[in-house]
C-alpha atoms as a PDB file:
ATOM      1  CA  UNK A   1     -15.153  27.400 -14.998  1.00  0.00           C
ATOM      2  CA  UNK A   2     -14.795  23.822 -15.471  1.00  0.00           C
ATOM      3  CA  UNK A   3     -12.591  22.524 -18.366  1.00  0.00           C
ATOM      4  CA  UNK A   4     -14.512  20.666 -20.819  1.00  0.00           C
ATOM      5  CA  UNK A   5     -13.683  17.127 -22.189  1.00  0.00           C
ATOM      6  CA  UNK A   6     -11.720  16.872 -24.749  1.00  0.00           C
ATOM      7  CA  UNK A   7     -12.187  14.349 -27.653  1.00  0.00           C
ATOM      8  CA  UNK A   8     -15.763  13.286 -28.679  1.00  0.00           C
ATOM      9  CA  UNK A   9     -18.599  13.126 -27.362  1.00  0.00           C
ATOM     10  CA  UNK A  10     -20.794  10.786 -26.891  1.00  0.00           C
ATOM     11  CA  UNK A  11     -23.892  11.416 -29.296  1.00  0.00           C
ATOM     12  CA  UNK A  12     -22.084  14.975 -30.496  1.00  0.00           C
ATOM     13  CA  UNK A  13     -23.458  17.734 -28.206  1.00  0.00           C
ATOM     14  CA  UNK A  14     -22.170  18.205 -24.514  1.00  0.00           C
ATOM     15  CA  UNK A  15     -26.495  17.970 -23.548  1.00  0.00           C
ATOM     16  CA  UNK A  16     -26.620  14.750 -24.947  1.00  0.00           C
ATOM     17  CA  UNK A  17     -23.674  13.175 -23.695  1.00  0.00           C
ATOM     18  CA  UNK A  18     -24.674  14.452 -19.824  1.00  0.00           C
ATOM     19  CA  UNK A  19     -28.175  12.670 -20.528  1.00  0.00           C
ATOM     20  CA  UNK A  20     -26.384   9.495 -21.981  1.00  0.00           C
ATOM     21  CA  UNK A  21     -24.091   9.568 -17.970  1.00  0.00           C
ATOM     22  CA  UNK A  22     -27.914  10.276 -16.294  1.00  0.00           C
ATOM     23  CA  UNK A  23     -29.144   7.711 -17.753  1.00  0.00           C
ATOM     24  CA  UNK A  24     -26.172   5.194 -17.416  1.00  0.00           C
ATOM     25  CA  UNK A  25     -25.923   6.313 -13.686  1.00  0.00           C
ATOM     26  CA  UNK A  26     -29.514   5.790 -13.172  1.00  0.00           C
ATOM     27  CA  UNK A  27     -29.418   2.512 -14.895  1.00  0.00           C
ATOM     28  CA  UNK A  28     -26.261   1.366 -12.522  1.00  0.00           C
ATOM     29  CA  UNK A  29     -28.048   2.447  -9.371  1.00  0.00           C
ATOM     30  CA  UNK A  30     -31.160   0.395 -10.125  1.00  0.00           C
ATOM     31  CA  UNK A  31     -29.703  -2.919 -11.028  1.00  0.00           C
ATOM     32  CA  UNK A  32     -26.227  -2.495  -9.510  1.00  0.00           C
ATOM     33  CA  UNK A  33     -24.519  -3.481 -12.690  1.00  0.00           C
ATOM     34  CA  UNK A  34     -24.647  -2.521 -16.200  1.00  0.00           C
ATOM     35  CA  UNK A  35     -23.172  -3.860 -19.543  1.00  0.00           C
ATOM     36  CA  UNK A  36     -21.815  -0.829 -21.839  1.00  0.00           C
ATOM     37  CA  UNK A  37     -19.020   0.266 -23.705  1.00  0.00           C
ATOM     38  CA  UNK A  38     -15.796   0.468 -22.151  1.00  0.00           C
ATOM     39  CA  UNK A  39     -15.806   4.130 -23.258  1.00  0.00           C
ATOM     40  CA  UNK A  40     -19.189   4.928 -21.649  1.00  0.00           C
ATOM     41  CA  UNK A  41     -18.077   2.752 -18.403  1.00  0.00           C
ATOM     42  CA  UNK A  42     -14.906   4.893 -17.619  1.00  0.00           C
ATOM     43  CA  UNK A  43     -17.032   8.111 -18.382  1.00  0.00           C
ATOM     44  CA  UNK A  44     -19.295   6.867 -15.780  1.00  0.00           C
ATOM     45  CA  UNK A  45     -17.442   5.828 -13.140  1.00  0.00           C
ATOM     46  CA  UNK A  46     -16.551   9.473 -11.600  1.00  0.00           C
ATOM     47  CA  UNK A  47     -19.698  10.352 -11.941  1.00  0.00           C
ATOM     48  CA  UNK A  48     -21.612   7.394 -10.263  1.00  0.00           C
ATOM     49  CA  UNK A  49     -18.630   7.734  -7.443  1.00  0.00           C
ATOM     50  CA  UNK A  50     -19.229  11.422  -6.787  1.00  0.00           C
ATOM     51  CA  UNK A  51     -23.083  11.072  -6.694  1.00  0.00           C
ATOM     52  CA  UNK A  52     -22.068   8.059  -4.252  1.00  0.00           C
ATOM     53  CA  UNK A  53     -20.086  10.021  -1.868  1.00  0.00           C
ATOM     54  CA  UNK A  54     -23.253  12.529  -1.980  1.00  0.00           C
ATOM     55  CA  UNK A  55     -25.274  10.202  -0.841  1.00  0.00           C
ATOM     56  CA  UNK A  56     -23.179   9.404   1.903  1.00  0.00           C
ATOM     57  CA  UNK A  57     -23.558  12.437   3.229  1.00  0.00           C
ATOM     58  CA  UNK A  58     -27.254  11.915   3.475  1.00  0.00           C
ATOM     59  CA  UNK A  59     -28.474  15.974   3.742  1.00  0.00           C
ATOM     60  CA  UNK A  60     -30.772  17.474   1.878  1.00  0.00           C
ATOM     61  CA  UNK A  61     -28.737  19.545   0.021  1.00  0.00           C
ATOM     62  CA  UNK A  62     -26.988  16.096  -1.631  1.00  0.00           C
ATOM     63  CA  UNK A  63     -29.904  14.783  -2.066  1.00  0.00           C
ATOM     64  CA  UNK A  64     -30.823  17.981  -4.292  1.00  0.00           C
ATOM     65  CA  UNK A  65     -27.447  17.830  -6.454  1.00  0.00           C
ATOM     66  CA  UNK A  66     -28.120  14.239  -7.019  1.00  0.00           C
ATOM     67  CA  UNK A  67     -31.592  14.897  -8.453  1.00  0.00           C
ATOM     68  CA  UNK A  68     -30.437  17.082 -10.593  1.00  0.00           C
ATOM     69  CA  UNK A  69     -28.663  14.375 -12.342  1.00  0.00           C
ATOM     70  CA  UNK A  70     -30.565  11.365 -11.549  1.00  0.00           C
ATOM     71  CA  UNK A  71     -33.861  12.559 -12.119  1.00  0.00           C
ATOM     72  CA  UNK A  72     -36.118   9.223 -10.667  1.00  0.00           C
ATOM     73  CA  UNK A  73     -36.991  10.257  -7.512  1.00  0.00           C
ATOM     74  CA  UNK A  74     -37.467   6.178  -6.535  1.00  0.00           C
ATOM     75  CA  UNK A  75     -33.878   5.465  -7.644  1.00  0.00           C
ATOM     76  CA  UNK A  76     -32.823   8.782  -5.452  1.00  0.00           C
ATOM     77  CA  UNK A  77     -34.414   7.122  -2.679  1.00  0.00           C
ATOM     78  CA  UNK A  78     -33.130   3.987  -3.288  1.00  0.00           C
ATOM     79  CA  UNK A  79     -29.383   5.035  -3.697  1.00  0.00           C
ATOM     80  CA  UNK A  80     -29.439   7.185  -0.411  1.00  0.00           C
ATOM     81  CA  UNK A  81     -31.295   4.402   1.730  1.00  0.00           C
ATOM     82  CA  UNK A  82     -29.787   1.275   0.739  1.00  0.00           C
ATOM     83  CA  UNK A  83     -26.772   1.549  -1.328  1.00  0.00           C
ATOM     84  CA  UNK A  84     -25.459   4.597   0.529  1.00  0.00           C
ATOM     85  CA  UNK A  85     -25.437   2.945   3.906  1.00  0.00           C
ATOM     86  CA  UNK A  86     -23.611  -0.210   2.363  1.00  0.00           C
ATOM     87  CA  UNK A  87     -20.782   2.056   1.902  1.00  0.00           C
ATOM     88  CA  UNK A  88     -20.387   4.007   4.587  1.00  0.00           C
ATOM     89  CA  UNK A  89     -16.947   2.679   5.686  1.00  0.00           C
ATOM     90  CA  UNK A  90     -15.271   2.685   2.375  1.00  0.00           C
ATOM     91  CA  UNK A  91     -13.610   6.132   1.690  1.00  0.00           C
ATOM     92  CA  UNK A  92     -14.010   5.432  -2.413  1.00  0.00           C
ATOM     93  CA  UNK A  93     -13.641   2.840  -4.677  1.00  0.00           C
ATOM     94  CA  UNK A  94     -17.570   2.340  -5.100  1.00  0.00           C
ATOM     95  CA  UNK A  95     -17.669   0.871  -8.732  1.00  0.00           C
ATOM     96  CA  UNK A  96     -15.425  -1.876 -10.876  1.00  0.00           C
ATOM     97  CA  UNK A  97     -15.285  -2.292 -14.261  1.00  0.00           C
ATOM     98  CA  UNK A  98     -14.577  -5.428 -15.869  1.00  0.00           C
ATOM     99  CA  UNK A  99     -13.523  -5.948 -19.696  1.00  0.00           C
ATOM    100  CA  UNK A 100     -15.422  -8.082 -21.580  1.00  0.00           C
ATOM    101  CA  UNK A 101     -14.801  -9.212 -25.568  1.00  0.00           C
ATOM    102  CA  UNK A 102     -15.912  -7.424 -27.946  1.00  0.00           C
ATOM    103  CA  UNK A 103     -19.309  -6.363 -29.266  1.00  0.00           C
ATOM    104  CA  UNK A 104     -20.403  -8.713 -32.627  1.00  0.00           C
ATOM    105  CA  UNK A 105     -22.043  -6.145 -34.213  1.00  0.00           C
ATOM    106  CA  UNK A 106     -19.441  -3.216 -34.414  1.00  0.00           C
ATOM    107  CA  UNK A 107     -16.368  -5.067 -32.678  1.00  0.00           C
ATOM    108  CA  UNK A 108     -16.761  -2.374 -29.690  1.00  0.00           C
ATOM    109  CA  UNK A 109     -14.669  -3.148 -26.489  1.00  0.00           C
ATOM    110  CA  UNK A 110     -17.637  -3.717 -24.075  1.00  0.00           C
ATOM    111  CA  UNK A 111     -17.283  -3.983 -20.064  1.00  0.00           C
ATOM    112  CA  UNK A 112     -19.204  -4.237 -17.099  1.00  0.00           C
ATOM    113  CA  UNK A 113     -19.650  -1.263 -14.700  1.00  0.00           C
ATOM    114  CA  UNK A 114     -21.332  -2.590 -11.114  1.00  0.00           C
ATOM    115  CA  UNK A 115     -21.235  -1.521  -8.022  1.00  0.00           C
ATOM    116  CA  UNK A 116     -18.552  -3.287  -5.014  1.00  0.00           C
ATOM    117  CA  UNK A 117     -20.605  -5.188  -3.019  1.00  0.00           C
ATOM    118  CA  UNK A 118     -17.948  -6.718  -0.950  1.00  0.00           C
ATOM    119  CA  UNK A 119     -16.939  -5.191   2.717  1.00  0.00           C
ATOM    120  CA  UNK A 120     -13.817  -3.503   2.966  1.00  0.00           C
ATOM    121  CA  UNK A 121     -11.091  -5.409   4.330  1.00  0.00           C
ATOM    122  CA  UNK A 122      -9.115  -2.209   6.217  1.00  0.00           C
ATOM    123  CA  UNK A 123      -6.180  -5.100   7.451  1.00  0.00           C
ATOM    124  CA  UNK A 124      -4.144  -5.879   3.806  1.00  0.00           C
ATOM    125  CA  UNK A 125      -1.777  -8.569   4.381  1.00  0.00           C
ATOM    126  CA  UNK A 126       1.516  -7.822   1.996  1.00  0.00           C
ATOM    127  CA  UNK A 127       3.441 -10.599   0.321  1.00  0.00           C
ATOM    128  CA  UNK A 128       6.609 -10.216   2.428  1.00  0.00           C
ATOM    129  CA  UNK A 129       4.686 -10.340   5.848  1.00  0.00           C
ATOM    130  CA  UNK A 130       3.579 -13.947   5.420  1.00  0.00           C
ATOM    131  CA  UNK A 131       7.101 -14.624   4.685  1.00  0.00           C
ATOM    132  CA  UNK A 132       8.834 -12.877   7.571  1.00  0.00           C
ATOM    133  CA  UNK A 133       6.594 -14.080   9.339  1.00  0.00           C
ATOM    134  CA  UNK A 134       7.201 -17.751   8.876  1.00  0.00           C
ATOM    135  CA  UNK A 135      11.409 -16.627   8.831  1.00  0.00           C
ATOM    136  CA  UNK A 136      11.911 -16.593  12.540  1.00  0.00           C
ATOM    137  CA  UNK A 137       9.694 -19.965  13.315  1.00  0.00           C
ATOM    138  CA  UNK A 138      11.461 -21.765  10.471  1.00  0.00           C
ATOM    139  CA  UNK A 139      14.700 -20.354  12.337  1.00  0.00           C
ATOM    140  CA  UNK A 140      13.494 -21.806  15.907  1.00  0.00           C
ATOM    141  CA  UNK A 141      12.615 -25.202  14.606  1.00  0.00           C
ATOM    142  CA  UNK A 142      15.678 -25.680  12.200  1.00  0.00           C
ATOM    143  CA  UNK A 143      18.012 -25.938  15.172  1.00  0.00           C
ATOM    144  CA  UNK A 144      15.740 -28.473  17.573  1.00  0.00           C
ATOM    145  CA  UNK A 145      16.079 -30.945  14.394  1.00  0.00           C
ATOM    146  CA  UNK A 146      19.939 -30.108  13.773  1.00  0.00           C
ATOM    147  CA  UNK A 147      21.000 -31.679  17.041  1.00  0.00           C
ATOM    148  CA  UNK A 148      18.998 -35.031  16.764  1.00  0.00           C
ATOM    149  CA  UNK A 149      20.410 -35.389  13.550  1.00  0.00           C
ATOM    150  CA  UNK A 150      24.069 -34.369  14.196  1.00  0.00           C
ATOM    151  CA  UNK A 151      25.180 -38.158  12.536  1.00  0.00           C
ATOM    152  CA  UNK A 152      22.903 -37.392   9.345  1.00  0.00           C
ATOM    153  CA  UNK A 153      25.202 -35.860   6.338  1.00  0.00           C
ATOM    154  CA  UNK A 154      24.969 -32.356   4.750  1.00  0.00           C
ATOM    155  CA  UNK A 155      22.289 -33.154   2.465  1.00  0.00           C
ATOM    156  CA  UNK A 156      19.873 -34.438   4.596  1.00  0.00           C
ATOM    157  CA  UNK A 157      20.568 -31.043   6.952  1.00  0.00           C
ATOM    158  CA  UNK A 158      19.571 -29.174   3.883  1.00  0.00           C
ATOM    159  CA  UNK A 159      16.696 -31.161   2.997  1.00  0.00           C
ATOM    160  CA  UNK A 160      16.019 -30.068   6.776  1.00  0.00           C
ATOM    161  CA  UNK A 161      16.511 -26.052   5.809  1.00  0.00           C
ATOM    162  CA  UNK A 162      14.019 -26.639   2.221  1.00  0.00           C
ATOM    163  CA  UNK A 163      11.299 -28.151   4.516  1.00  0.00           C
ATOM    164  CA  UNK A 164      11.429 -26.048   7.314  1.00  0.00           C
ATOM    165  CA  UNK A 165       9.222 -23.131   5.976  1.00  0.00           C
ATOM    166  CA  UNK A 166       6.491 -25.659   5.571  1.00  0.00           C
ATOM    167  CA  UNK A 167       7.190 -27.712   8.609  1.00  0.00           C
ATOM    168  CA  UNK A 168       6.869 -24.183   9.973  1.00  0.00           C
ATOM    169  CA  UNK A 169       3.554 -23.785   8.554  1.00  0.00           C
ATOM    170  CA  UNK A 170       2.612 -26.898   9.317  1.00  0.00           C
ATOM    171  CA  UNK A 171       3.536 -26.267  13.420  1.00  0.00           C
ATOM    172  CA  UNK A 172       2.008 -22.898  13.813  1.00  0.00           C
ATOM    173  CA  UNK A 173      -1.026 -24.284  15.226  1.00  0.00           C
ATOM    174  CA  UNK A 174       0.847 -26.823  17.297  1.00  0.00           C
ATOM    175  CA  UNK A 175       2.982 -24.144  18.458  1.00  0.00           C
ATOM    176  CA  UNK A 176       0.237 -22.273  20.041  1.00  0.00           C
ATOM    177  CA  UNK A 177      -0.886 -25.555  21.487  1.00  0.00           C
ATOM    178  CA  UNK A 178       2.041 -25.893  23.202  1.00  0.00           C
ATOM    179  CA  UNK A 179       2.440 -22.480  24.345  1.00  0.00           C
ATOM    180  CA  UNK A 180      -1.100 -22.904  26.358  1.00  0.00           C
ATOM    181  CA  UNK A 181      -0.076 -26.289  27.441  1.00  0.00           C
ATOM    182  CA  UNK A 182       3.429 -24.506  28.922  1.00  0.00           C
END
């Protein structure tokens, strides 16, 4: 049996707030973004994320347990023939929410629930790669300046070292140049 949600709910009876999410859901899948509470938005999400990965799966058996929550048979269609197919390499992460101000009326925390419409970039470059990365060339070119300026003092050999990561950056191109010229 599933465990119900604590805390209130939305409108008082358990009925009402699963027609409040049907509606919201419905709402998000026909414009692609909706303006609510921040409450309703993180209530939501799940929800639109499951019915999302249902869709994915295209069958008609989904396409069933989604109509028994979205119950527009036009916005069915439309989330299982365009919006499904739009994320069909991303394993989750369908919706973002974004926090706005607050609501003038009633000072309610409001946010924005849409849909992520940008592709998935699978290759994540970390913070440290860029800058091991740029290590060993910095290392190669520090030396090929040293001896040309074996006469120049200590500071300028540092002043060598501080530029070298963006001499380094600066060569990467040229380096690859050269390599094809070689």
């Amino acid at each position: 049996m599933p465990k119900p949600t604590k805390g209130p709910r939305f409108g008082g009876s358990p009925a009402h707030e699963r027609l409040i999410l049907a509606n919201l859901a419905t709402q998000l899948f026909q414009n692609g973004r909706i303006r609510t509470t921040e409450a309703k938005a993180k209530r939501l999400r799940p929800l639109a994320e499951k019915l999302i990965t249902k869709a994915k799966k295209g069958d008609i058996h989904n396409r069933r347990q989604v109509l028994t929550v979205v119950r527009d048979k036009g916005v069915v269609h439309h989330l299982f023939t365009e919006i499904a197919p739009t994320f069909a390499e991303r394993p989750g992460g369908y919706t973002r929410i974004t926090k706005l101000g607050p609501r003038k009326g009633d000072a309610a925390p409001m946010a924005v629930i849409e849909l992520v419409t940008e592709q998935l970039n699978p290759v994540r470059v970390s913070r440290t790669a860029p800058a091991a990365a740029a290590a060993p060339v910095a290392e190669e070119t520090a030396p090929a300046e040293t001896p040309a300026e074996e006469t120049a003092p200590a500071t300028e050999t540092s002043e060598a070292v501080e530029t070298a990561p963006e001499a380094a950056e600066a060569e990467q191109p040229a380096d690859g140049e050269k390599k094809d010229e070689a």
